[in-house]
Protein backbone atom coordinates (compact mmCIF):
# COMPACT_ATOMS: atom_id res chain seq x y z
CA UNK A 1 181.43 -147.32 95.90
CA UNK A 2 183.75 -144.94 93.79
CA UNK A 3 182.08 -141.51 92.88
CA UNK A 4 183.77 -138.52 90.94
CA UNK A 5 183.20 -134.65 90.96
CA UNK A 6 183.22 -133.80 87.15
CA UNK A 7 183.09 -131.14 84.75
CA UNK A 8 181.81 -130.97 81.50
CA UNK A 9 185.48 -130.04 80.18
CA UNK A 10 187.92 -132.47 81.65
CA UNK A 11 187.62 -135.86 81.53
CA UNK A 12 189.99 -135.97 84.79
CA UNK A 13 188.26 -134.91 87.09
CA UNK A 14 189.68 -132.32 89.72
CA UNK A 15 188.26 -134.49 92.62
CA UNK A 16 187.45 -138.52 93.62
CA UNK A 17 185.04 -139.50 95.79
CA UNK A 18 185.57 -142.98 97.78
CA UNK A 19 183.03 -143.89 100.46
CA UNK A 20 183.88 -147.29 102.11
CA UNK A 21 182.50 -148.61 105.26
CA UNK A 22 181.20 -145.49 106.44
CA UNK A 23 184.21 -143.27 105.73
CA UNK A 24 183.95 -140.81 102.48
CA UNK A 25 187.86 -139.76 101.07
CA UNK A 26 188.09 -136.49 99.32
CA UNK A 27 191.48 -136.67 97.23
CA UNK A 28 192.31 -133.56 95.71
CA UNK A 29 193.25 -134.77 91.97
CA UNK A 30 195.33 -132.14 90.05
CA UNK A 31 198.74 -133.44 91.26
CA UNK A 32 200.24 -131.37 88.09
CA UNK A 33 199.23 -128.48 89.20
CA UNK A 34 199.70 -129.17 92.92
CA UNK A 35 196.70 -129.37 93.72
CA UNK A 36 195.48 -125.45 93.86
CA UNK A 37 192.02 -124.22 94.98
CA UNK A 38 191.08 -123.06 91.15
CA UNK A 39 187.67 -121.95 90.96
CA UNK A 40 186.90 -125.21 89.48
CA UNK A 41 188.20 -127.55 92.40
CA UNK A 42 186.47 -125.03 94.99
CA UNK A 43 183.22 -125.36 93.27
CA UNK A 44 184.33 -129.30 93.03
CA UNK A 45 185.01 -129.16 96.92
CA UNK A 46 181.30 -127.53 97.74
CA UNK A 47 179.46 -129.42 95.63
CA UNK A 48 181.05 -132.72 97.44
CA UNK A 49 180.44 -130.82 100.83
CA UNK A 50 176.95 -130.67 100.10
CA UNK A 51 176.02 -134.04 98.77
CA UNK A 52 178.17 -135.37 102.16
CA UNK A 53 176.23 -133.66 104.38
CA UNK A 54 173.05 -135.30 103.49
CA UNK A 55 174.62 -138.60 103.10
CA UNK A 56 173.76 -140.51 106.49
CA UNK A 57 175.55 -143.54 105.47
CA UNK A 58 178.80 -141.46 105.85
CA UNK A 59 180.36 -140.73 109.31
CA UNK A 60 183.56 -139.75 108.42
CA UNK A 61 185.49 -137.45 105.81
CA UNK A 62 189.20 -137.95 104.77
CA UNK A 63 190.27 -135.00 103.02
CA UNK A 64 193.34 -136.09 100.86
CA UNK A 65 195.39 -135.45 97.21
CA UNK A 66 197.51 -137.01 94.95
CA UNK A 67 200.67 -136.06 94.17
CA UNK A 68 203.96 -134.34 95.44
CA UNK A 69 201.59 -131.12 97.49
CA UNK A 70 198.86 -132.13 99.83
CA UNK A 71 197.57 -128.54 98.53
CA UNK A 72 199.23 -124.79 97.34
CA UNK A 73 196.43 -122.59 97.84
CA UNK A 74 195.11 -120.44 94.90
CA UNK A 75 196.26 -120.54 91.33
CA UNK A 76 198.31 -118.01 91.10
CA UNK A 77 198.47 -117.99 86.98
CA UNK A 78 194.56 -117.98 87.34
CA UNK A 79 194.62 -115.28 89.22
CA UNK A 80 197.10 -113.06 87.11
CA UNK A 81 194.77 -114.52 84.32
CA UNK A 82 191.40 -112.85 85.69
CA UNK A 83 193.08 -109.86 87.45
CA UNK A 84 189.56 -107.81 87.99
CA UNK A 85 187.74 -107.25 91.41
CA UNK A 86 184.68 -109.51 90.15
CA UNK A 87 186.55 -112.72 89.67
CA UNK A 88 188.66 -112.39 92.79
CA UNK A 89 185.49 -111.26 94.93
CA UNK A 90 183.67 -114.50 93.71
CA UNK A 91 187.05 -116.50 93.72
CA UNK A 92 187.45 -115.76 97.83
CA UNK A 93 183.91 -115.78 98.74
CA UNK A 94 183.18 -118.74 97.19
CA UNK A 95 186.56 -120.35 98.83
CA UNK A 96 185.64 -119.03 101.88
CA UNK A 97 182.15 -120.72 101.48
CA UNK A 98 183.85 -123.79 101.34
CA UNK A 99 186.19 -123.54 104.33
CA UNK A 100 183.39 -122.70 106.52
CA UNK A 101 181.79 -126.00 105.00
CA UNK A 102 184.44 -127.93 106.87
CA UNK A 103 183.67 -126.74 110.14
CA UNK A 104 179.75 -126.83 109.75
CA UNK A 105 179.69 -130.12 107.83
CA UNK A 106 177.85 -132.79 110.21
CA UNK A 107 180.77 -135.49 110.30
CA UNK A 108 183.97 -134.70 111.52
CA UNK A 109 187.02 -134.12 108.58
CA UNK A 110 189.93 -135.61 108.78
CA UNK A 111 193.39 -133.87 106.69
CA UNK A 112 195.78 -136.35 105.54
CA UNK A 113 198.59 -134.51 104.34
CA UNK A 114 201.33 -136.17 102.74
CA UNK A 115 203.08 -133.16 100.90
CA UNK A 116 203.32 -129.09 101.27
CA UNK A 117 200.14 -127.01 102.42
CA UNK A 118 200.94 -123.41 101.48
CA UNK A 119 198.61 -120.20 101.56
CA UNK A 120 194.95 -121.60 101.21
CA UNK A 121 196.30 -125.15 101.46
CA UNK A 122 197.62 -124.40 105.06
CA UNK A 123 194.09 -123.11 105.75
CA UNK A 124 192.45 -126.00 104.33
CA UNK A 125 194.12 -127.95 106.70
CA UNK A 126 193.43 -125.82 109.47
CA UNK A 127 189.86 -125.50 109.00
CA UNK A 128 189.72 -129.29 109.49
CA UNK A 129 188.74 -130.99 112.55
CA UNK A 130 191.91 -133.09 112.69
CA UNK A 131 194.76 -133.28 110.81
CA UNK A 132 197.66 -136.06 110.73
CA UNK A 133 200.63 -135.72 108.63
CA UNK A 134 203.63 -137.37 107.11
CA UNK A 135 206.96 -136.33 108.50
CA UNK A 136 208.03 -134.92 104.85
CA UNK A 137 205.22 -132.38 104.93
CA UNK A 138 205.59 -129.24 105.20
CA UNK A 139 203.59 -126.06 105.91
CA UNK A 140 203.57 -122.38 105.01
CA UNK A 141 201.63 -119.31 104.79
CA UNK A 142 204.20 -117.65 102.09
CA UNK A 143 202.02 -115.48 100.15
CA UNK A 144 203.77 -112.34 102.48
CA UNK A 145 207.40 -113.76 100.10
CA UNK A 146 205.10 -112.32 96.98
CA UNK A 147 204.07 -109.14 98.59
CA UNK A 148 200.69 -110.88 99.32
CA UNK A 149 199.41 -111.08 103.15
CA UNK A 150 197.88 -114.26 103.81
CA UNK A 151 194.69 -112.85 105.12
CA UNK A 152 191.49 -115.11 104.75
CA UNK A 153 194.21 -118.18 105.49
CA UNK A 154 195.10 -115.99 108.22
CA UNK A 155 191.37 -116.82 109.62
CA UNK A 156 191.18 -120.29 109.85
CA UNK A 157 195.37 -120.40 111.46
CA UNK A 158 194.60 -117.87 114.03
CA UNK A 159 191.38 -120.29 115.44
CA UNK A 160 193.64 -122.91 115.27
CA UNK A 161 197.17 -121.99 116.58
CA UNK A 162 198.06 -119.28 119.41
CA UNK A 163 198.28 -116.12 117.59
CA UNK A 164 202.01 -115.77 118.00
CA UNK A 165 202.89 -118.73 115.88
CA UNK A 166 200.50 -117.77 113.54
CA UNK A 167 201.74 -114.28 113.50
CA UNK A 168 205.19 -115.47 113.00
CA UNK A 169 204.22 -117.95 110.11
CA UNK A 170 202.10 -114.88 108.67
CA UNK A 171 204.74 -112.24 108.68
CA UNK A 172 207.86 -114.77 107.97
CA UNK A 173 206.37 -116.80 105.08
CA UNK A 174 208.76 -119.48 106.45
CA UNK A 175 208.23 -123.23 106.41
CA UNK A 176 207.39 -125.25 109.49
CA UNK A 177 207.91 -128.60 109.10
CA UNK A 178 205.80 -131.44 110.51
CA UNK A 179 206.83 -132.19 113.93
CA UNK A 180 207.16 -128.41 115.00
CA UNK A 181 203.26 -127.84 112.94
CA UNK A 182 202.00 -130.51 115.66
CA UNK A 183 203.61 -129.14 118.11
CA UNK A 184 201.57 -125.69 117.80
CA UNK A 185 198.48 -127.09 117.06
CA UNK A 186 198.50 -126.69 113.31
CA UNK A 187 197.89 -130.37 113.22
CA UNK A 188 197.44 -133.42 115.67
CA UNK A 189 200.54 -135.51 114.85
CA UNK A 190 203.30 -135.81 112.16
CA UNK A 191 203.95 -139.89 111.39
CA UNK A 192 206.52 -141.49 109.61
CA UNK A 193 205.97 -141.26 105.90
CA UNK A 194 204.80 -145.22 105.80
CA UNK A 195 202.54 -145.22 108.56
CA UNK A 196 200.30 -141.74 107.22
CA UNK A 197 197.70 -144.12 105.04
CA UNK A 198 197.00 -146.90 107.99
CA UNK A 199 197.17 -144.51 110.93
CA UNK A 200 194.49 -142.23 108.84
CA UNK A 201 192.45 -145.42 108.57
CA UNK A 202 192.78 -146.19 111.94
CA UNK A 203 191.55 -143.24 113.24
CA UNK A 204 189.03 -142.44 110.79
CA UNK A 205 187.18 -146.41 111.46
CA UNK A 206 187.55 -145.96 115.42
CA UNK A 207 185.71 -142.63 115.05
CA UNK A 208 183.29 -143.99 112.25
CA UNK A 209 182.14 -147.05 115.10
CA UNK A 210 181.34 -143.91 117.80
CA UNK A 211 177.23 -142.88 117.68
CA UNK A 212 176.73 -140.72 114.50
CA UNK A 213 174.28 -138.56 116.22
CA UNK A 214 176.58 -137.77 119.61
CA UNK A 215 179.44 -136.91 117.39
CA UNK A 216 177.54 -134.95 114.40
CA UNK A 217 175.59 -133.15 117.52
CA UNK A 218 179.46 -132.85 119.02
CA UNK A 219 180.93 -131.06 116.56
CA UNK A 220 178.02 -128.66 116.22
CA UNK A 221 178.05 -127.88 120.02
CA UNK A 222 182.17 -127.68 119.67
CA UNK A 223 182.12 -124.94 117.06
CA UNK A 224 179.43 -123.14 118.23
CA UNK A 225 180.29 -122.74 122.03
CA UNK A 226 183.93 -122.04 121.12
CA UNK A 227 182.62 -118.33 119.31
CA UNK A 228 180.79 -117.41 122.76
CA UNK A 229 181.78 -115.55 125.90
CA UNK A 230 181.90 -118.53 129.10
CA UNK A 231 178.74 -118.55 130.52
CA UNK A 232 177.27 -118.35 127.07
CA UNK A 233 179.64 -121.25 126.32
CA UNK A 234 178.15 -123.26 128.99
CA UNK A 235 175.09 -122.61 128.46
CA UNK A 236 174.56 -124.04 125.03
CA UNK A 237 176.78 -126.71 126.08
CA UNK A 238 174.97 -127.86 128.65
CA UNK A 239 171.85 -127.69 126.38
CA UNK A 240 173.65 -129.96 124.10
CA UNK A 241 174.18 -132.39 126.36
CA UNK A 242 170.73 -132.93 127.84
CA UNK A 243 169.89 -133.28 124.49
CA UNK A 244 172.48 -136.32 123.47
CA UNK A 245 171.34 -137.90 127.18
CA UNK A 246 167.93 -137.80 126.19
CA UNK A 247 168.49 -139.20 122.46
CA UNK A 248 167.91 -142.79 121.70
CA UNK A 249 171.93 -143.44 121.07
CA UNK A 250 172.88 -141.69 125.08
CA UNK A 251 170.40 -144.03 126.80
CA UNK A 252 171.27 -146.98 124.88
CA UNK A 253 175.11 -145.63 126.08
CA UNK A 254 174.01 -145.27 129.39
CA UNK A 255 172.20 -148.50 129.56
CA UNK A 256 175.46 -150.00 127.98
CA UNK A 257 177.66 -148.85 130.31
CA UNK A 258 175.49 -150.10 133.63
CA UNK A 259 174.87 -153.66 132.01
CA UNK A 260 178.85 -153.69 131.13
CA UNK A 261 178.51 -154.10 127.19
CA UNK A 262 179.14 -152.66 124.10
CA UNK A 263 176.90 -149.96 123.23
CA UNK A 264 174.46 -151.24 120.21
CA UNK A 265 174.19 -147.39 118.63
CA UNK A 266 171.32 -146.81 116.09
């Protein structure tokens, strides 16, 4: 099935929708303009958020683009264009919005960069659950190069990288390239150029074939224990997992795992 985020003014839209097998791919669709959040792909983005999330057929999102940038971050001209504190208040909060849709969206998100990430684009990556990239890709939080500090990207790198590396890419505006962005955290591993479509594939089918509701309960318990002190930690961690025992998919694991099968997952 092929859907499409459109707008009443372009007949391109700014983002597909592919959902295949259980696996929904978000590719970013303004390659001309490297992909920037504009107001109009960040509505684009929440409004695909949304219909995902209710979409039980779906286990898995691929968030990818077209193109020569995986994603630049804001549109600068549109900025410059609609210099006044009411555009740029909506502009951020509603990007913002949409970042924190990554994390609290049900299936786990998958980045699939195959060009630069810069400013938002960097934090679009980061907000997502896992990342893989080609070995061409690049990454940057350059806005600081334009007298402009990176700050709400600054959010989503600082949960995702030890602060000194993101302190460093923050206050340097310098490029990291794939291998060394793996190797803080930024993303999970940087592939040969050929290999980025099938290894994406391949990990977004193994996780689609886990039980929906132990990894959409999962993520939930992930985010929300990692934003509390320990014991508060294990407390709603432990919760969790009484919980996924006690669902139909944990005792049909359990019972899998005694009688030496596959698990048969609802």
């Amino acid at each position: 099935m092929l859907a499409t985020a459109t707008t009443a003014h372009s007949d391109n839209p700014p983002l597909l929708c592919d959902i295949a097998h259980g696996i929904a791919t978000l590719t970013l669709n303004r390659p001309e303009r490297f992909n920037t959040l504009t107001a109009e792909m960040i509505e684009a983005l929440l409004q695909a958020f949304a219909e995902l999330a209710d979409d039980s057929n779906v286990r898995v999102v691929v968030l990818a683009s077209t193109g020569r940038a995986f994603c630049t971050g804001h549109d600068l001209k549109e900025m410059r264009a609609n210099h006044n504190r009411e555009f740029l208040d909506k502009l951020l909060g509603d990007c913002s919005r949409m970042m924190q849709a990554v994390v609290t969206l049900p299936q786990p998100v998958i980045a699939k960069v195959q060009g630069i990430a810069t400013a938002a684009g960097c934090q679009l990556v980061a907000s997502c659950d896992l990342a893989l990239a080609a070995r061409s890709a690049r990454f940057a939080t350059s806005g600081i190069n334009y007298g402009l500090f990176c700050a709400t990207p600054a959010v989503a790198l600082s949960r995702t990288v030890a602060r000194k590396y993101a302190l460093e890419m923050l206050f340097t505006g310098d490029f990291v390239d794939a291998d060394t962005a793996a190797g803080i955290g930024l993303i999970n591993h940087a592939l040969d150029d050929a290999k980025l479509d099938a290894e994406v594939t391949a990990l977004a089918t193994k996780l689609a074939r886990k039980s929906s509701y132990a990894m959409k309960l999962g993520k939930a318990s992930f985010y929300a224990q990692a934003n509390q002190p320990l014991d508060g930690a294990y407390r709603c961690a432990a919760a969790d997992l009484v919980q996924n025992l006690l669902a139909d998919d944990g005792l049909e694991g359990l019972n899998a795992f005694f009688e030496k099968r596959e698990p048969r997952f609802s």
